[in-house]
N, C-alpha and C. Protein backbone atom coordinates (compact mmCIF):
# COMPACT_ATOMS: atom_id res chain seq x y z
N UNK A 1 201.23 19.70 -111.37
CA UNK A 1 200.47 20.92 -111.19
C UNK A 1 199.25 20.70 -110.30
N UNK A 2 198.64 19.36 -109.91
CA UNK A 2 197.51 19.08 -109.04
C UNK A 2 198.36 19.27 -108.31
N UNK A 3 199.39 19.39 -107.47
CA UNK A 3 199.43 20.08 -105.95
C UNK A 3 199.22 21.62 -105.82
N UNK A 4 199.80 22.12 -107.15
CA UNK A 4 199.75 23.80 -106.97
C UNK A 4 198.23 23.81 -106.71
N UNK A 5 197.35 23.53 -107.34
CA UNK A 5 195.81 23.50 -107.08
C UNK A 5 195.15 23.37 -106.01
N UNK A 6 195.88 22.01 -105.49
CA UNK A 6 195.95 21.75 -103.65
C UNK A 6 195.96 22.99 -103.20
N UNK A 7 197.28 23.24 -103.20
CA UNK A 7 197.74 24.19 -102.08
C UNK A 7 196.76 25.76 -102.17
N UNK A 8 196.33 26.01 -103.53
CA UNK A 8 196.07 27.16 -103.75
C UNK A 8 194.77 26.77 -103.37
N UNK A 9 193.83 25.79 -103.20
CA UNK A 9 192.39 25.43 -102.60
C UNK A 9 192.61 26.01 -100.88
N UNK A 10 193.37 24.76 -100.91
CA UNK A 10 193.48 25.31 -99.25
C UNK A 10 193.91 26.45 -98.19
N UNK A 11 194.71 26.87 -99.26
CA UNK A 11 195.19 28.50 -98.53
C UNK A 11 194.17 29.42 -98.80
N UNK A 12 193.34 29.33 -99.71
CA UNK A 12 191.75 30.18 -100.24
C UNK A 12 191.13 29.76 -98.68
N UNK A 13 190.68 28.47 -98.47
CA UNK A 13 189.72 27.96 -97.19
C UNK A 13 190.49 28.41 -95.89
N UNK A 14 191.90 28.35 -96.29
CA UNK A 14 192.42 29.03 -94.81
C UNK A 14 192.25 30.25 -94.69
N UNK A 15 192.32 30.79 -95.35
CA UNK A 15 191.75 32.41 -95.49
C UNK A 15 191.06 33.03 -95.19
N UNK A 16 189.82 32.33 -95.97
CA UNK A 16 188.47 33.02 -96.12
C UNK A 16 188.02 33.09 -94.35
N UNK A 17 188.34 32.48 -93.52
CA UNK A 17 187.46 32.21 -92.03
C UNK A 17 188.71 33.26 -91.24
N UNK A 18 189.63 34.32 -91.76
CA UNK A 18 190.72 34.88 -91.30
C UNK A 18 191.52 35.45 -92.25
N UNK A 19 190.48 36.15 -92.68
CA UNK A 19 190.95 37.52 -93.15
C UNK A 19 191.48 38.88 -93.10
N UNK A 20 191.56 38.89 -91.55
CA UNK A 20 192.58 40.22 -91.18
C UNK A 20 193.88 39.52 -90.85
N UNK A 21 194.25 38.60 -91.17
CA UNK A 21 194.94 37.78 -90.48
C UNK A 21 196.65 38.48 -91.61
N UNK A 22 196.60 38.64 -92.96
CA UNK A 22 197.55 38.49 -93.74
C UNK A 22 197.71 40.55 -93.67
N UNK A 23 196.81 40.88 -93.56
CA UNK A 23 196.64 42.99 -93.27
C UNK A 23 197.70 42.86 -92.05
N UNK A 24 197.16 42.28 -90.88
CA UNK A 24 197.75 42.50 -89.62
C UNK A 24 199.13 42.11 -89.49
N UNK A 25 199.67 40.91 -90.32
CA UNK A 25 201.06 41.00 -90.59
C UNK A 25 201.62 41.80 -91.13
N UNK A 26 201.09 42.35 -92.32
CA UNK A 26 202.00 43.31 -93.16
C UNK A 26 202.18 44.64 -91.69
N UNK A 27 200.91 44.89 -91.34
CA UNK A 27 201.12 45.95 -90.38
C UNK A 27 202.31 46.20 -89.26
N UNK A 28 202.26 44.06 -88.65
CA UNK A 28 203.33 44.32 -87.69
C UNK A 28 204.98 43.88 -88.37
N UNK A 29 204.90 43.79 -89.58
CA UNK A 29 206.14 43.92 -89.96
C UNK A 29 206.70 45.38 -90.26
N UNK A 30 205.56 46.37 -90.52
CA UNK A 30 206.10 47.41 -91.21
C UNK A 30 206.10 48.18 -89.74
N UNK A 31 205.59 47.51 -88.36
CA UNK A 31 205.86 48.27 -87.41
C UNK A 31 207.21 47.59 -87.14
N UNK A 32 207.67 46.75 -87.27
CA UNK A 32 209.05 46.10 -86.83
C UNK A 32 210.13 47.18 -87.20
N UNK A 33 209.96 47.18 -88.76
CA UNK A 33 210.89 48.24 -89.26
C UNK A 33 210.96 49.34 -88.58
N UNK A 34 209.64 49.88 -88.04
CA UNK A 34 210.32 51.48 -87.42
C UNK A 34 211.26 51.10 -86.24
N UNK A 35 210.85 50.04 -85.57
CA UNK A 35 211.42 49.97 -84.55
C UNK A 35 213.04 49.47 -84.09
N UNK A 36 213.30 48.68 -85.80
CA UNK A 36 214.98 48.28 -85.78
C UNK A 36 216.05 49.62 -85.32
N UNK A 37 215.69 50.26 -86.18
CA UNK A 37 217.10 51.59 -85.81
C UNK A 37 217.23 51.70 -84.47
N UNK A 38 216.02 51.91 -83.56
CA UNK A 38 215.94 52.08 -81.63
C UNK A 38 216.34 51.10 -81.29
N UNK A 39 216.66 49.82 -81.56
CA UNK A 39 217.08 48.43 -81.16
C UNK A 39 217.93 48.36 -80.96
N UNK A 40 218.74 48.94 -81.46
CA UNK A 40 220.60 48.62 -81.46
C UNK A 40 220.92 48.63 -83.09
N UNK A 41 220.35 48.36 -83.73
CA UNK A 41 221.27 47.78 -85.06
C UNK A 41 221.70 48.98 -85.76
N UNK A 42 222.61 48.60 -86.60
CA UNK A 42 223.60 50.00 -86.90
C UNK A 42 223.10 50.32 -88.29
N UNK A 43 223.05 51.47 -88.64
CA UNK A 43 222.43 52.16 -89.50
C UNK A 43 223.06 51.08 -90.98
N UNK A 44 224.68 50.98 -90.78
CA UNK A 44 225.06 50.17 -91.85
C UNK A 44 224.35 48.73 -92.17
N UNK A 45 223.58 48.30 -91.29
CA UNK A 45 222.52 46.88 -91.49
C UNK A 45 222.21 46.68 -92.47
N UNK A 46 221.42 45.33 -93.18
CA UNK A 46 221.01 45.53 -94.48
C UNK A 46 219.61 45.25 -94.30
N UNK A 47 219.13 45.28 -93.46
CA UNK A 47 217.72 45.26 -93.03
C UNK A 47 217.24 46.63 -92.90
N UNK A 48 218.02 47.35 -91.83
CA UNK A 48 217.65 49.02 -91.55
C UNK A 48 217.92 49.88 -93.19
N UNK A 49 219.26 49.25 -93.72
CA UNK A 49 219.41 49.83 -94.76
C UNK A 49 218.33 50.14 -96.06
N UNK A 50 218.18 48.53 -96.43
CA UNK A 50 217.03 48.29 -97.25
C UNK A 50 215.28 48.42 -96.76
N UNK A 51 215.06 49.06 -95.67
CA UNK A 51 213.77 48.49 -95.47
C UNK A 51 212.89 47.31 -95.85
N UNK A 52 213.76 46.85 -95.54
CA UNK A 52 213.47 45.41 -96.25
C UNK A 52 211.91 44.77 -95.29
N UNK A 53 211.78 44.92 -94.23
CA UNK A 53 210.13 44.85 -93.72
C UNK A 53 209.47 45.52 -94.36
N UNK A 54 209.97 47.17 -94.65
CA UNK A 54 208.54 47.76 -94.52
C UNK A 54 208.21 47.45 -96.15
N UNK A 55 208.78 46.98 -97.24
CA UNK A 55 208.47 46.60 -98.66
C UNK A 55 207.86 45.38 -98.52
N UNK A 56 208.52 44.36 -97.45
CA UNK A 56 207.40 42.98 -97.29
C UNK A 56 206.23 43.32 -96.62
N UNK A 57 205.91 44.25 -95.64
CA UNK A 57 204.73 44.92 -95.02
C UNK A 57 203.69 45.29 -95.55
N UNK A 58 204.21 45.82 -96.82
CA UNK A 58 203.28 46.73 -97.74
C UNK A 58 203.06 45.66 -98.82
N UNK A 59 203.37 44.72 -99.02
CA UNK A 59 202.90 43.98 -100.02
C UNK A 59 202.28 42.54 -99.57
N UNK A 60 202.30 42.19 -98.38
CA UNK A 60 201.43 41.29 -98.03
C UNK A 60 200.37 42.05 -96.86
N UNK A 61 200.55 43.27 -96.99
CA UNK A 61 199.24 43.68 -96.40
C UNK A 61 198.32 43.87 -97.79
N UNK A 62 199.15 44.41 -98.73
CA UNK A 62 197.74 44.99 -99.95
C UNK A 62 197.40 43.62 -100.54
N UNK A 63 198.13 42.48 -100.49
CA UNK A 63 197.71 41.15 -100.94
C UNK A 63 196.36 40.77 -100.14
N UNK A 64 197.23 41.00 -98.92
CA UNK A 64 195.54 40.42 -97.70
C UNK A 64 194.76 41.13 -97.54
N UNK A 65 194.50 42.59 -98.37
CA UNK A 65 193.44 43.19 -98.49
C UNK A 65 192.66 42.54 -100.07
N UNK A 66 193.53 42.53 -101.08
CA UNK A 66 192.53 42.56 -102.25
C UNK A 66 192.61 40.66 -101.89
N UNK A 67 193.14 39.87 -101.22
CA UNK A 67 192.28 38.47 -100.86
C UNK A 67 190.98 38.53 -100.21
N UNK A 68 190.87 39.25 -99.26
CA UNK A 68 189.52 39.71 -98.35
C UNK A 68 188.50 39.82 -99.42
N UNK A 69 189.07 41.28 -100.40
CA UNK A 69 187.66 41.53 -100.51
C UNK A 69 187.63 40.29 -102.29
N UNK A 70 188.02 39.84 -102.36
CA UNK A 70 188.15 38.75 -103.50
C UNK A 70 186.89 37.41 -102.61
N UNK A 71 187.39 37.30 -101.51
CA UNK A 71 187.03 36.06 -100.74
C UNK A 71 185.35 36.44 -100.13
């Protein structure tokens, strides 16, 4: 369990100096998603199907918001 501690120290310090950093992903993933269907991929996809960005979009953007204001 001293590595989980590690890791969870250092991803806090990576953070804190880049904090729009985890918002701005969720953002350009959940812009990815609008943009699959115009791409080519066929509605039957399981990406276009599931929105499967825009649910990872929205949850590591509201993560890298309540880290911000935590940090």
């Amino acid at each position: 369990m001293n590595w989980l501690s590690k890791l969870v120290d250092n991803a806090s310090n990576y953070f804190a100096h880049r904090k729009g950093l985890l918002p701005m992903l969720g953002i350009l993933l959940v812009i990815i998603n609008f943009t699959l269907p115009f791409l080519g991929f066929s509605l039957d996809g399981f990406l276009v199907a599931s929105n499967l960005f825009l649910h990872l979009g929205v949850i590591v953007a509201i993560f890298g918001f309540m880290l911000a204001w935590a940090l």
